[in-house]
PDB file of N, CA and C in Angstrom:
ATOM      1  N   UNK A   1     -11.889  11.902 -14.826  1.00  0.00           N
ATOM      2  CA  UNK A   1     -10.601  12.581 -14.973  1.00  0.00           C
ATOM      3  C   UNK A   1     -10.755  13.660 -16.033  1.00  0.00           C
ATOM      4  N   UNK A   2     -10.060  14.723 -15.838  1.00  0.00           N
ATOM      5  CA  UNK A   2     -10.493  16.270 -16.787  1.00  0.00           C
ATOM      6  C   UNK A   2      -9.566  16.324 -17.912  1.00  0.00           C
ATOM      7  N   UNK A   3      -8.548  15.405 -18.225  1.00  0.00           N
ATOM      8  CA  UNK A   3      -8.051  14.899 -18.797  1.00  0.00           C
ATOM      9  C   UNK A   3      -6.365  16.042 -18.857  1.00  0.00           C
ATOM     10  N   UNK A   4      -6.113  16.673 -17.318  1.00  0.00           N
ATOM     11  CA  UNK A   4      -5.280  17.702 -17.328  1.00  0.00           C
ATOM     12  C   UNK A   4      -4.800  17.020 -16.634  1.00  0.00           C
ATOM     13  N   UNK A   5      -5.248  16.080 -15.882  1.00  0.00           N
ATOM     14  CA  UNK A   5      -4.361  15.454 -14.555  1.00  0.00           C
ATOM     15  C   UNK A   5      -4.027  14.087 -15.289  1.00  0.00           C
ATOM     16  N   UNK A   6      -2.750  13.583 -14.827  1.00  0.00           N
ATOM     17  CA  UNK A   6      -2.298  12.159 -15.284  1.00  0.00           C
ATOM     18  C   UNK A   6      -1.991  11.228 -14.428  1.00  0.00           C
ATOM     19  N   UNK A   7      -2.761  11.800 -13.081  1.00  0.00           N
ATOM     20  CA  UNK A   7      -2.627  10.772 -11.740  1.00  0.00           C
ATOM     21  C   UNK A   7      -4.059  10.002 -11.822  1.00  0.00           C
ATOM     22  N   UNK A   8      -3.836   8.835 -11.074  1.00  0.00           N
ATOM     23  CA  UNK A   8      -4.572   8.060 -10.710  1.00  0.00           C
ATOM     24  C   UNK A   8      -6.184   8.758 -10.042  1.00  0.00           C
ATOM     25  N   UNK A   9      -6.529   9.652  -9.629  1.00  0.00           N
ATOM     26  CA  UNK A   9      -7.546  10.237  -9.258  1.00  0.00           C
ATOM     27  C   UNK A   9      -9.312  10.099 -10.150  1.00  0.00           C
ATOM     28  N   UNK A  10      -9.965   9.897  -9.677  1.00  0.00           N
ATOM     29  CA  UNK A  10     -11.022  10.210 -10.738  1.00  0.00           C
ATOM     30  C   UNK A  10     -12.238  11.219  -9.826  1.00  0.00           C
ATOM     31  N   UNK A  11     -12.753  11.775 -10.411  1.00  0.00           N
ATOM     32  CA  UNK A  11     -13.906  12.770  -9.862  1.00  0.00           C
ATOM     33  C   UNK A  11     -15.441  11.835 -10.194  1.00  0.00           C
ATOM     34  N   UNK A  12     -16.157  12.280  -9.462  1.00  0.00           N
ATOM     35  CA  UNK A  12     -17.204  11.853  -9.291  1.00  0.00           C
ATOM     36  C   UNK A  12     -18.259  12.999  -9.052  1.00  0.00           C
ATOM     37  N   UNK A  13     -18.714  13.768  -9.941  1.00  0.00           N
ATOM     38  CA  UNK A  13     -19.556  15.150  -9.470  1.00  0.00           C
ATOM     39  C   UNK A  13     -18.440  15.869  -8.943  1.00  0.00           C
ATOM     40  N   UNK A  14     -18.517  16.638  -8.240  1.00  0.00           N
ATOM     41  CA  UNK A  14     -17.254  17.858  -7.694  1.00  0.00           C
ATOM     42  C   UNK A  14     -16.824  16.905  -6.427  1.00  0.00           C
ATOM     43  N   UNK A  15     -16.498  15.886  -5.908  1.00  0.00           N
ATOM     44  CA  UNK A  15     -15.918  14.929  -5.048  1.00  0.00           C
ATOM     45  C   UNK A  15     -14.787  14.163  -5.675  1.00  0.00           C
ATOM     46  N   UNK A  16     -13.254  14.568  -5.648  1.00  0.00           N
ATOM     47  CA  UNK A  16     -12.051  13.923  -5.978  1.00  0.00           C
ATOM     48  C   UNK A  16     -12.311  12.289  -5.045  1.00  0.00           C
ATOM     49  N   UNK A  17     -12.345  11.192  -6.098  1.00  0.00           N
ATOM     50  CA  UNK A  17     -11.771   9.592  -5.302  1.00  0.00           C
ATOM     51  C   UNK A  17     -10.484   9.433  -5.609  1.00  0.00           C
ATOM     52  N   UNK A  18      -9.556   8.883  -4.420  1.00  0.00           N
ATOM     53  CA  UNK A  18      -8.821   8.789  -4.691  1.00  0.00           C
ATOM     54  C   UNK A  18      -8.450   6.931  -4.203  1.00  0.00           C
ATOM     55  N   UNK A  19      -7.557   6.778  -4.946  1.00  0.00           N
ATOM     56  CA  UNK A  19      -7.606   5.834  -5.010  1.00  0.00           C
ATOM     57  C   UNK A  19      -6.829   5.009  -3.589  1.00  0.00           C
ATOM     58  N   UNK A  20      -7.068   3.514  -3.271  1.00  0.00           N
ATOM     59  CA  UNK A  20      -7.000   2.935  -1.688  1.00  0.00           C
ATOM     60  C   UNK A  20      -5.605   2.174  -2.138  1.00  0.00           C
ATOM     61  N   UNK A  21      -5.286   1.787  -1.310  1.00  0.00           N
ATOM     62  CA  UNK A  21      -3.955   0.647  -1.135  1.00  0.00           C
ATOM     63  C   UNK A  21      -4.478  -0.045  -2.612  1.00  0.00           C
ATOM     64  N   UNK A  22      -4.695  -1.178  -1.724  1.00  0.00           N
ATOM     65  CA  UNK A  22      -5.260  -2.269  -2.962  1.00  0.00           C
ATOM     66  C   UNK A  22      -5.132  -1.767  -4.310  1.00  0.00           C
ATOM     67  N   UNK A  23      -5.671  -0.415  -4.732  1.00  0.00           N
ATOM     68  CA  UNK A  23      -5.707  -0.052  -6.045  1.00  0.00           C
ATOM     69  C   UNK A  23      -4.096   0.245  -6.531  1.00  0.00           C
ATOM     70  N   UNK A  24      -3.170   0.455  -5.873  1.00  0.00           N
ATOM     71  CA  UNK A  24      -2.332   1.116  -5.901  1.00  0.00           C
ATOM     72  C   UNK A  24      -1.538  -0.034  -6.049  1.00  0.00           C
ATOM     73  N   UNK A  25      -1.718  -0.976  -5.057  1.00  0.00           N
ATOM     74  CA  UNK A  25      -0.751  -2.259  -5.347  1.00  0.00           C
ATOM     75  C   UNK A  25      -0.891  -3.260  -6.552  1.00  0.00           C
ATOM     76  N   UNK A  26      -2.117  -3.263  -6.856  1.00  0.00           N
ATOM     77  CA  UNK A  26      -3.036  -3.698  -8.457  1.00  0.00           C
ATOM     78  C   UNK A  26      -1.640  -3.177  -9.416  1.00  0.00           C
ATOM     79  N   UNK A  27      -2.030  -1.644  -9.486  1.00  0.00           N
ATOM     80  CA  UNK A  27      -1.263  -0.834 -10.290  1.00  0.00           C
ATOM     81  C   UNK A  27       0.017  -1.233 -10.552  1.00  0.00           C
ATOM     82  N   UNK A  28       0.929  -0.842  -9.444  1.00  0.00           N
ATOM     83  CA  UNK A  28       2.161  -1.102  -9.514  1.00  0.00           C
ATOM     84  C   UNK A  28       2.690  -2.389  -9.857  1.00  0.00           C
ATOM     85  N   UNK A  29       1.648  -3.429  -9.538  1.00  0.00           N
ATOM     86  CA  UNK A  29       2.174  -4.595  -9.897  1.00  0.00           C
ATOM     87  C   UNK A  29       2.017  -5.064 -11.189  1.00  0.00           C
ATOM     88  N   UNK A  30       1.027  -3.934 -12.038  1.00  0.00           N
ATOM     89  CA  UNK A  30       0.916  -4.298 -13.255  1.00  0.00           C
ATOM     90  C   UNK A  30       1.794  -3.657 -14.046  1.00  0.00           C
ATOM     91  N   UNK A  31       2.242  -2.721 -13.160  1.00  0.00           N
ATOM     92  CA  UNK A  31       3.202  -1.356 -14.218  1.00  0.00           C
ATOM     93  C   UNK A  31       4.245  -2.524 -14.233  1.00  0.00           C
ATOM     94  N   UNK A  32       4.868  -3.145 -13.348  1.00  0.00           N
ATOM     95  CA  UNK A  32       5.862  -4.330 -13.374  1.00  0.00           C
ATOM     96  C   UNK A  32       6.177  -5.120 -14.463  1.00  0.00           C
ATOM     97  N   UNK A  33       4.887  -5.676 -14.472  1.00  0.00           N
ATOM     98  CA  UNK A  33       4.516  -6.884 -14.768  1.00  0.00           C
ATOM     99  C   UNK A  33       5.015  -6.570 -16.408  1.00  0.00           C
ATOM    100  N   UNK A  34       4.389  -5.531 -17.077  1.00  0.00           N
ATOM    101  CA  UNK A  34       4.568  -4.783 -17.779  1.00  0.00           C
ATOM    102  C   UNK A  34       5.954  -3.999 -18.473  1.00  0.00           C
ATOM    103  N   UNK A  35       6.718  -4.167 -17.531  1.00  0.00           N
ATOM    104  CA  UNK A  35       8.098  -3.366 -18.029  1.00  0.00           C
ATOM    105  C   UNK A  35       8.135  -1.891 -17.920  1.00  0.00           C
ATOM    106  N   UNK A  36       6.914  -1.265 -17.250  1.00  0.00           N
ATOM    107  CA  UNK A  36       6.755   0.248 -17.491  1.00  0.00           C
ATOM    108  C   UNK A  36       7.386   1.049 -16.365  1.00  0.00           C
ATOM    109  N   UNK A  37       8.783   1.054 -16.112  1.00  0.00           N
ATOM    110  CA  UNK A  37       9.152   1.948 -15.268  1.00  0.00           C
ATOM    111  C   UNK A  37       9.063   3.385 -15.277  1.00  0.00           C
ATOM    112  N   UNK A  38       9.029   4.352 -16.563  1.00  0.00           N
ATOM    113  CA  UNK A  38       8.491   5.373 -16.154  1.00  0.00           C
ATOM    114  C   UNK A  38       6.983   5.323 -15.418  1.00  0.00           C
ATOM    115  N   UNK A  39       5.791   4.921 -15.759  1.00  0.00           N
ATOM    116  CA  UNK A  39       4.668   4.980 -14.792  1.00  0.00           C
ATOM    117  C   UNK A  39       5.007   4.657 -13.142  1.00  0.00           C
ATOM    118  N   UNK A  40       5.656   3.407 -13.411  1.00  0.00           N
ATOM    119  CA  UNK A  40       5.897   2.956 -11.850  1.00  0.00           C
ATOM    120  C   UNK A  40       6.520   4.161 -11.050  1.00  0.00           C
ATOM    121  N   UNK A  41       7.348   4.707 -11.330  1.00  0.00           N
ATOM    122  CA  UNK A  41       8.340   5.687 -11.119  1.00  0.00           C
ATOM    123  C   UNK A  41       7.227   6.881 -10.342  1.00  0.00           C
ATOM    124  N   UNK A  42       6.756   7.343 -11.602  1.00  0.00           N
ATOM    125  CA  UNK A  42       5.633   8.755 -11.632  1.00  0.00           C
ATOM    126  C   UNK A  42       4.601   8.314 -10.392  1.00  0.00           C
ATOM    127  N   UNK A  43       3.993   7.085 -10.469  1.00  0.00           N
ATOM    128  CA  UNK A  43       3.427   6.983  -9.349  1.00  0.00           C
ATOM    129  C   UNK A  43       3.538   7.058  -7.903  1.00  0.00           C
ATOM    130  N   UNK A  44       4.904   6.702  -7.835  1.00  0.00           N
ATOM    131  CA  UNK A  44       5.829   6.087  -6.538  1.00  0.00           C
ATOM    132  C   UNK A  44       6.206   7.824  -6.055  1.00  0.00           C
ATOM    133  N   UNK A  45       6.759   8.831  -6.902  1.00  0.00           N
ATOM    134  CA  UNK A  45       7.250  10.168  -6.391  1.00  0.00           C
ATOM    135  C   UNK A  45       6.053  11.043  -6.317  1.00  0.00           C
ATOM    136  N   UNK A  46       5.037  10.753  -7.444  1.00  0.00           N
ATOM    137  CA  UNK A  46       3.676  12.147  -7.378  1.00  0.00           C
ATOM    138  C   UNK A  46       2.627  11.401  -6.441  1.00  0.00           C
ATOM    139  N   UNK A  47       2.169  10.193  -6.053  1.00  0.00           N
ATOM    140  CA  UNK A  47       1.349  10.272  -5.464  1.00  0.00           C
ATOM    141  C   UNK A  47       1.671   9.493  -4.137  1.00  0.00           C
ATOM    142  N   UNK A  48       2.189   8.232  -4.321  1.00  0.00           N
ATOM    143  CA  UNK A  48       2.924   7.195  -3.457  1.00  0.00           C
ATOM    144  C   UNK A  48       3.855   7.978  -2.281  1.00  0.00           C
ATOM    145  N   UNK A  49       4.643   8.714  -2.383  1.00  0.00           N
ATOM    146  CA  UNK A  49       5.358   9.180  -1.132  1.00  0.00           C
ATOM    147  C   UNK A  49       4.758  10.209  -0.283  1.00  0.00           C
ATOM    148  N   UNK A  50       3.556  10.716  -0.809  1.00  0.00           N
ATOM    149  CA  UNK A  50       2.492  11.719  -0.316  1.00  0.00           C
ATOM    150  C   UNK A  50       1.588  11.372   0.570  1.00  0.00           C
ATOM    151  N   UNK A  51       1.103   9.841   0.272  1.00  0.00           N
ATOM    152  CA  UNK A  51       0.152   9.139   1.258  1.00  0.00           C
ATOM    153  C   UNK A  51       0.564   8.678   2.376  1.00  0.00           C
ATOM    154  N   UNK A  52       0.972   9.306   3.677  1.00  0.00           N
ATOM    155  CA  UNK A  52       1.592   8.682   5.088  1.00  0.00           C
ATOM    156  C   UNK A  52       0.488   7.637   5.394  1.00  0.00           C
ATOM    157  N   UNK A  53      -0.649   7.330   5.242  1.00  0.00           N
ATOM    158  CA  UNK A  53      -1.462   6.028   5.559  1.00  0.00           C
ATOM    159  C   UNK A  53      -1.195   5.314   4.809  1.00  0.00           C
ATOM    160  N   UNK A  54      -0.153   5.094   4.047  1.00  0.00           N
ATOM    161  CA  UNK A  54       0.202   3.796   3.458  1.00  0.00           C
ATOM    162  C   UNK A  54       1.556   3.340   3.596  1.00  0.00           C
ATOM    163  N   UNK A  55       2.527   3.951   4.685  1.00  0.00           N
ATOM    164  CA  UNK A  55       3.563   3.374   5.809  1.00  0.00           C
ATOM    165  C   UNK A  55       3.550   2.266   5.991  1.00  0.00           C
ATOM    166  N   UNK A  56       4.275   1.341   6.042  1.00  0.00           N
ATOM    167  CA  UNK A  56       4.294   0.030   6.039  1.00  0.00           C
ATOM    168  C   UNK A  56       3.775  -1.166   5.480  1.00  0.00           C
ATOM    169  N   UNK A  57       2.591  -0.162   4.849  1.00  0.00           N
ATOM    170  CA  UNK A  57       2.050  -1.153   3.749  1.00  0.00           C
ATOM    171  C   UNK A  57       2.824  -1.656   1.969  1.00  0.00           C
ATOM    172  N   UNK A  58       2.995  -0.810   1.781  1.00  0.00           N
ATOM    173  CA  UNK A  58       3.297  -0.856   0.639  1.00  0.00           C
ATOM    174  C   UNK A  58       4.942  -1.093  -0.024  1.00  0.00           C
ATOM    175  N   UNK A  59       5.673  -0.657   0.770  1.00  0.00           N
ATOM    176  CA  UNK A  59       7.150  -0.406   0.887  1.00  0.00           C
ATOM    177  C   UNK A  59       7.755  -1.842   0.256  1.00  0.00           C
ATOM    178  N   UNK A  60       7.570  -3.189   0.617  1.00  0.00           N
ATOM    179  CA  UNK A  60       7.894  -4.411  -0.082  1.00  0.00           C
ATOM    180  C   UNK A  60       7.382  -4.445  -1.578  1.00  0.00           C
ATOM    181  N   UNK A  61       6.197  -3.437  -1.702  1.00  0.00           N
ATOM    182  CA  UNK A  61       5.728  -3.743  -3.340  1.00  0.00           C
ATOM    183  C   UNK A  61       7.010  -2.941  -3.724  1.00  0.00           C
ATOM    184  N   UNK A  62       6.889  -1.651  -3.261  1.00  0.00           N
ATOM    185  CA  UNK A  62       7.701  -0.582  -3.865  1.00  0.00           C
ATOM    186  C   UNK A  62       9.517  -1.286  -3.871  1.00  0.00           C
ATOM    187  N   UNK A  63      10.106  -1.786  -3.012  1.00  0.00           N
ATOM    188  CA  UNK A  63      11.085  -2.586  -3.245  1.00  0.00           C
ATOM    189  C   UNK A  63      11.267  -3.609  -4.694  1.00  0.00           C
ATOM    190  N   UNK A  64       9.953  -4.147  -4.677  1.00  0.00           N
ATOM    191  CA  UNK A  64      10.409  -5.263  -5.669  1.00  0.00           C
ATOM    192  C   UNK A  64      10.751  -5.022  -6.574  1.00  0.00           C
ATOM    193  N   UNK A  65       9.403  -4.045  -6.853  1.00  0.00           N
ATOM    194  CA  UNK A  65       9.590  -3.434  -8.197  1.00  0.00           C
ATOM    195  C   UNK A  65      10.733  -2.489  -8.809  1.00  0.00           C
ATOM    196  N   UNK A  66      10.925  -1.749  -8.245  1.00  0.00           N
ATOM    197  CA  UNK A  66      12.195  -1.117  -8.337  1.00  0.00           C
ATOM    198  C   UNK A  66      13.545  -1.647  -8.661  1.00  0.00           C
ATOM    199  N   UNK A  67      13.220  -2.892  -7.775  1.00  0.00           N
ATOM    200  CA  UNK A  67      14.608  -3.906  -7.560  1.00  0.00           C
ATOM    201  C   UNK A  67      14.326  -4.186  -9.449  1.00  0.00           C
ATOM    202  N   UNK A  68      13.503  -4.757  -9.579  1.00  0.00           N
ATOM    203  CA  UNK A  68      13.078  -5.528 -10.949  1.00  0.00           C
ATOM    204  C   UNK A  68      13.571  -4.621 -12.090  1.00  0.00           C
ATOM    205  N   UNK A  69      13.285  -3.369 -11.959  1.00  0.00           N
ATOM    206  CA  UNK A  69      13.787  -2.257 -12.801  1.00  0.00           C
ATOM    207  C   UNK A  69      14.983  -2.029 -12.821  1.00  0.00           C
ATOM    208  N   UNK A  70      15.572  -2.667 -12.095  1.00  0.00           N
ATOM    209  CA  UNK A  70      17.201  -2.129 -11.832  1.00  0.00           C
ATOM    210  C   UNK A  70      17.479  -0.910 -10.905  1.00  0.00           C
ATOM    211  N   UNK A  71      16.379  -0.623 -10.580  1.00  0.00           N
ATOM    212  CA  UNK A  71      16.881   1.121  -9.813  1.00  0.00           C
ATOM    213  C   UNK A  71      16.654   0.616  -8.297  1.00  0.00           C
ATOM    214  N   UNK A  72      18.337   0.176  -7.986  1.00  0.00           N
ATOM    215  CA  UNK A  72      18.669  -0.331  -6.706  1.00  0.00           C
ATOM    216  C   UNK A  72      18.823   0.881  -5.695  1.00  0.00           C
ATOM    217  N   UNK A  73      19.370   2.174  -6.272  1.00  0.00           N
ATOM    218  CA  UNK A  73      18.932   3.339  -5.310  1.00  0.00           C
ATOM    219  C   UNK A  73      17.772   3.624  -4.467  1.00  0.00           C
ATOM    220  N   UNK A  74      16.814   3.874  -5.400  1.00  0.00           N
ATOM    221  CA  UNK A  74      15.472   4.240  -4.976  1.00  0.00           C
ATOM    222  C   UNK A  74      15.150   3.144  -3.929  1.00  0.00           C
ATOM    223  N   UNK A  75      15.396   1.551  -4.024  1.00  0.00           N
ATOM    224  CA  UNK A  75      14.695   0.334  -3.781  1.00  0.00           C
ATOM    225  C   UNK A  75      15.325   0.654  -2.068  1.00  0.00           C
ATOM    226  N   UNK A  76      17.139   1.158  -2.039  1.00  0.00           N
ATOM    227  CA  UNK A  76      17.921   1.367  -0.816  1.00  0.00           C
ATOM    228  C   UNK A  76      16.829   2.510  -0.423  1.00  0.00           C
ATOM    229  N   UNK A  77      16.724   3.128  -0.994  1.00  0.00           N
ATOM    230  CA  UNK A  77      16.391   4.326   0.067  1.00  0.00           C
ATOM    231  C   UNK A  77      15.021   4.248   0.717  1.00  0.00           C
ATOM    232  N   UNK A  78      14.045   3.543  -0.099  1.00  0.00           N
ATOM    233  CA  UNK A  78      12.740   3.153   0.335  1.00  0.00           C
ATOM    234  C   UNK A  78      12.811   2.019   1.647  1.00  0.00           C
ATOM    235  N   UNK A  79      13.727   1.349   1.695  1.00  0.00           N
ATOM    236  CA  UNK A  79      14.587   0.097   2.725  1.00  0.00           C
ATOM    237  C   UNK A  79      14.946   0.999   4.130  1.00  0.00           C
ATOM    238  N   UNK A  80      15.821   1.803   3.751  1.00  0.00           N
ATOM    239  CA  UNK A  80      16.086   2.624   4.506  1.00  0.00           C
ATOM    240  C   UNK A  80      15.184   3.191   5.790  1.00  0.00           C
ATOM    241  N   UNK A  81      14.117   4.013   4.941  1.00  0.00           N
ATOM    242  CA  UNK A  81      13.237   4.896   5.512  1.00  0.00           C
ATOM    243  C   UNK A  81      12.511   3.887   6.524  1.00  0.00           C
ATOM    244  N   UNK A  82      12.281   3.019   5.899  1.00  0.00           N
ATOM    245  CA  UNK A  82      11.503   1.709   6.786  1.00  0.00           C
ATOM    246  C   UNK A  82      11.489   1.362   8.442  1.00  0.00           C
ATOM    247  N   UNK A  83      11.244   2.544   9.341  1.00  0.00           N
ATOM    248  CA  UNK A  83      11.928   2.179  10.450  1.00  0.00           C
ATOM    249  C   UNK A  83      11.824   0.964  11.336  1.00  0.00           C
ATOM    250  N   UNK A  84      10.487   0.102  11.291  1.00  0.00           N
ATOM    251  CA  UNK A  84      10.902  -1.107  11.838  1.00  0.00           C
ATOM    252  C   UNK A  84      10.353  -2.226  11.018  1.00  0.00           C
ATOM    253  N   UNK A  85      11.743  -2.604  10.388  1.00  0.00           N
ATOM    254  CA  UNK A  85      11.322  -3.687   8.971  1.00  0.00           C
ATOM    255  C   UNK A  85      11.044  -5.002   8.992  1.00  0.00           C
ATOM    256  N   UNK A  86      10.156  -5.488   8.335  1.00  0.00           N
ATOM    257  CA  UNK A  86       9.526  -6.926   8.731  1.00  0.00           C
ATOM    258  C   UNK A  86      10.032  -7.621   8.263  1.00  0.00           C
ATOM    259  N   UNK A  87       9.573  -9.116   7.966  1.00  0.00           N
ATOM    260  CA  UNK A  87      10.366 -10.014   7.256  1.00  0.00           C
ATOM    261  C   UNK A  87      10.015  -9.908   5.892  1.00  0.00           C
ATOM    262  N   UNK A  88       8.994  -9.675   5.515  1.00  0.00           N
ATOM    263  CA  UNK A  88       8.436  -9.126   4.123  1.00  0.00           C
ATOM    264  C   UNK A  88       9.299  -7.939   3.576  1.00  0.00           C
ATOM    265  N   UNK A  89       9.705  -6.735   4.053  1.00  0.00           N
ATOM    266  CA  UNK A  89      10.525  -6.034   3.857  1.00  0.00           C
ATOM    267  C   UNK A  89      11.831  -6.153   3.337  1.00  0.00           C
ATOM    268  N   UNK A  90      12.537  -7.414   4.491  1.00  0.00           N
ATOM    269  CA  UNK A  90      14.187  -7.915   4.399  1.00  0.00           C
ATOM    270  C   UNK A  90      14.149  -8.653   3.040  1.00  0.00           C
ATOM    271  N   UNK A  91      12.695  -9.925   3.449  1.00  0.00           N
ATOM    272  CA  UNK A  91      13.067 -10.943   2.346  1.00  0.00           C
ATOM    273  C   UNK A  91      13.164  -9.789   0.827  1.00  0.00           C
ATOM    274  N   UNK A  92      11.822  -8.860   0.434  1.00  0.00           N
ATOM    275  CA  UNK A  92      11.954  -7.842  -0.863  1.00  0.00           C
ATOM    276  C   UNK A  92      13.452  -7.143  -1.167  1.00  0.00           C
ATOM    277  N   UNK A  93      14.058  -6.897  -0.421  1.00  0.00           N
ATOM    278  CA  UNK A  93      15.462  -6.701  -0.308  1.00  0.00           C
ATOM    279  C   UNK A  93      16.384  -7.145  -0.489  1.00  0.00           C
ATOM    280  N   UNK A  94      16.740  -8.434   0.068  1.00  0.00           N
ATOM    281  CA  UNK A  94      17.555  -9.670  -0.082  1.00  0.00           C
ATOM    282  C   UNK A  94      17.198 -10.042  -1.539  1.00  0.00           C
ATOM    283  N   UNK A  95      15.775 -10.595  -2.082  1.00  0.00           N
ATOM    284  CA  UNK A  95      15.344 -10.812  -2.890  1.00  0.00           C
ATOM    285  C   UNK A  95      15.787 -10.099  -4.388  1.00  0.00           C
ATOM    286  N   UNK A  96      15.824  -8.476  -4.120  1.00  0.00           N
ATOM    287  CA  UNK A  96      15.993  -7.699  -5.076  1.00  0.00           C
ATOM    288  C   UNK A  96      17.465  -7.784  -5.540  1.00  0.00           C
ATOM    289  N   UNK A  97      18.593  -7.499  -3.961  1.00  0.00           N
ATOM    290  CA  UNK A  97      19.707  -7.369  -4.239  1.00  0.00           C
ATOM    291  C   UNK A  97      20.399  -8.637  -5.141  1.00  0.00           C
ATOM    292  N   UNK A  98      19.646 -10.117  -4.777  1.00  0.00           N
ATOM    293  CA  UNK A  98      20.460 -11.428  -5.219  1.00  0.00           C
ATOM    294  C   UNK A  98      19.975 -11.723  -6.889  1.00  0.00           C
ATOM    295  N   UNK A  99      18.480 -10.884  -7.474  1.00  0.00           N
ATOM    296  CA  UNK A  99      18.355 -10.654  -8.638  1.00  0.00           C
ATOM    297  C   UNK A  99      19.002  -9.988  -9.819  1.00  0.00           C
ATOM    298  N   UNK A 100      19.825  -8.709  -8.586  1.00  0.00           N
ATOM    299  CA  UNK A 100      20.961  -7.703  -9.916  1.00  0.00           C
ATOM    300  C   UNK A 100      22.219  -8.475  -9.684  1.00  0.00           C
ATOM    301  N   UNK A 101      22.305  -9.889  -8.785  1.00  0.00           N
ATOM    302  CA  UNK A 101      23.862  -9.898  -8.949  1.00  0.00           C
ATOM    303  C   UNK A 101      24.557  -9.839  -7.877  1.00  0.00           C
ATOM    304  N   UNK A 102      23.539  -9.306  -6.592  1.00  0.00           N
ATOM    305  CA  UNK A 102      24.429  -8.216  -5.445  1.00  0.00           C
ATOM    306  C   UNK A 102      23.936  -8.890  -4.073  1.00  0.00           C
ATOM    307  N   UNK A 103      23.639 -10.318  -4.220  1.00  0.00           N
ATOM    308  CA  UNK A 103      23.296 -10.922  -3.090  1.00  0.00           C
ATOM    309  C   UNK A 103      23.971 -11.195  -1.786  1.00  0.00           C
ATOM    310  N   UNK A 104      25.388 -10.586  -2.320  1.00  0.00           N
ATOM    311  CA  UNK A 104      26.547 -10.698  -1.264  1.00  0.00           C
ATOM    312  C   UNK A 104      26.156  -9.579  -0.342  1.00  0.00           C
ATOM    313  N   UNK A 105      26.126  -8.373  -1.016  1.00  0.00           N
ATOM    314  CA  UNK A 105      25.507  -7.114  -0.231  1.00  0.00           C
ATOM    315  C   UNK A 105      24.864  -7.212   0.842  1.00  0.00           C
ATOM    316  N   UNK A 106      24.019  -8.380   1.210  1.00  0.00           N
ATOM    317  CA  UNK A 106      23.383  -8.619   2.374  1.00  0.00           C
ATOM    318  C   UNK A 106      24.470  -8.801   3.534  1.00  0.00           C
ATOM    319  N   UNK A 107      25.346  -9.605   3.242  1.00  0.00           N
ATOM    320  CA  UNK A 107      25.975  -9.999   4.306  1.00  0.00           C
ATOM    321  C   UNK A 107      27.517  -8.933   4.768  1.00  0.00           C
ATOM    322  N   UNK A 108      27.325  -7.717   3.826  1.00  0.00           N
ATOM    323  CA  UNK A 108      28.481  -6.770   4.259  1.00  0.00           C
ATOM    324  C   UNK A 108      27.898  -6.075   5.193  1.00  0.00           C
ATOM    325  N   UNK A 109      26.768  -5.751   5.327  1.00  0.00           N
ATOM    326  CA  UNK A 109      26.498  -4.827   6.653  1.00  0.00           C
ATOM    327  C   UNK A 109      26.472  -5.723   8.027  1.00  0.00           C
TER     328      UNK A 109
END
């Protein structure tokens, strides 16, 4: 890293790696784990919504965590986008909403 960039990326000779699922879910679950919602955040808008090969993968991490942070917006709108949602998806959802309080929310729609 050239120490200009503050994303996850590292160079290797003039070849950008970038980093795979797995690394990403590592991450986020440590930014969590951690209390660090600005990182979680920065990751999720600069690099996370950029990667279309990671569609359906990741979207329940990105729920939880969010949920965990309190930022029930972002957690809806990531829910949202989800077009055909699994049970891993619902349960991160259900899960998140009955953590702030808002477990009723499930059953108004």
């Amino acid at each position: 890293n050239n120490g200009n960039n503050n994303n996850i990326e590292q160079t290797e000779g003039n070849q950008i790696i970038q980093p795979d699922l797995a690394t990403y879910l590592s991450t986020l679950k440590a930014l969590t784990q951690s209390n660090d919602y600005d990182n979680f955040k920065k990751i999720y808008e600069e690099e996370i919504k950029q990667r279309k090969d990671f569609k359906g993968k990741i979207e329940s991490t990105l729920i939880s965590g969010f949920c965990k942070f309190g930022d029930l917006e972002i957690s809806q709108n990531i829910f949202n986008e989800v077009p055909n949602k699994t049970v891993e998806i619902w349960t991160a959802m259900i899960n998140g909403l009955a953590e702030n309080g808002l477990g009723y929310e499930v059953f108004q729609n």
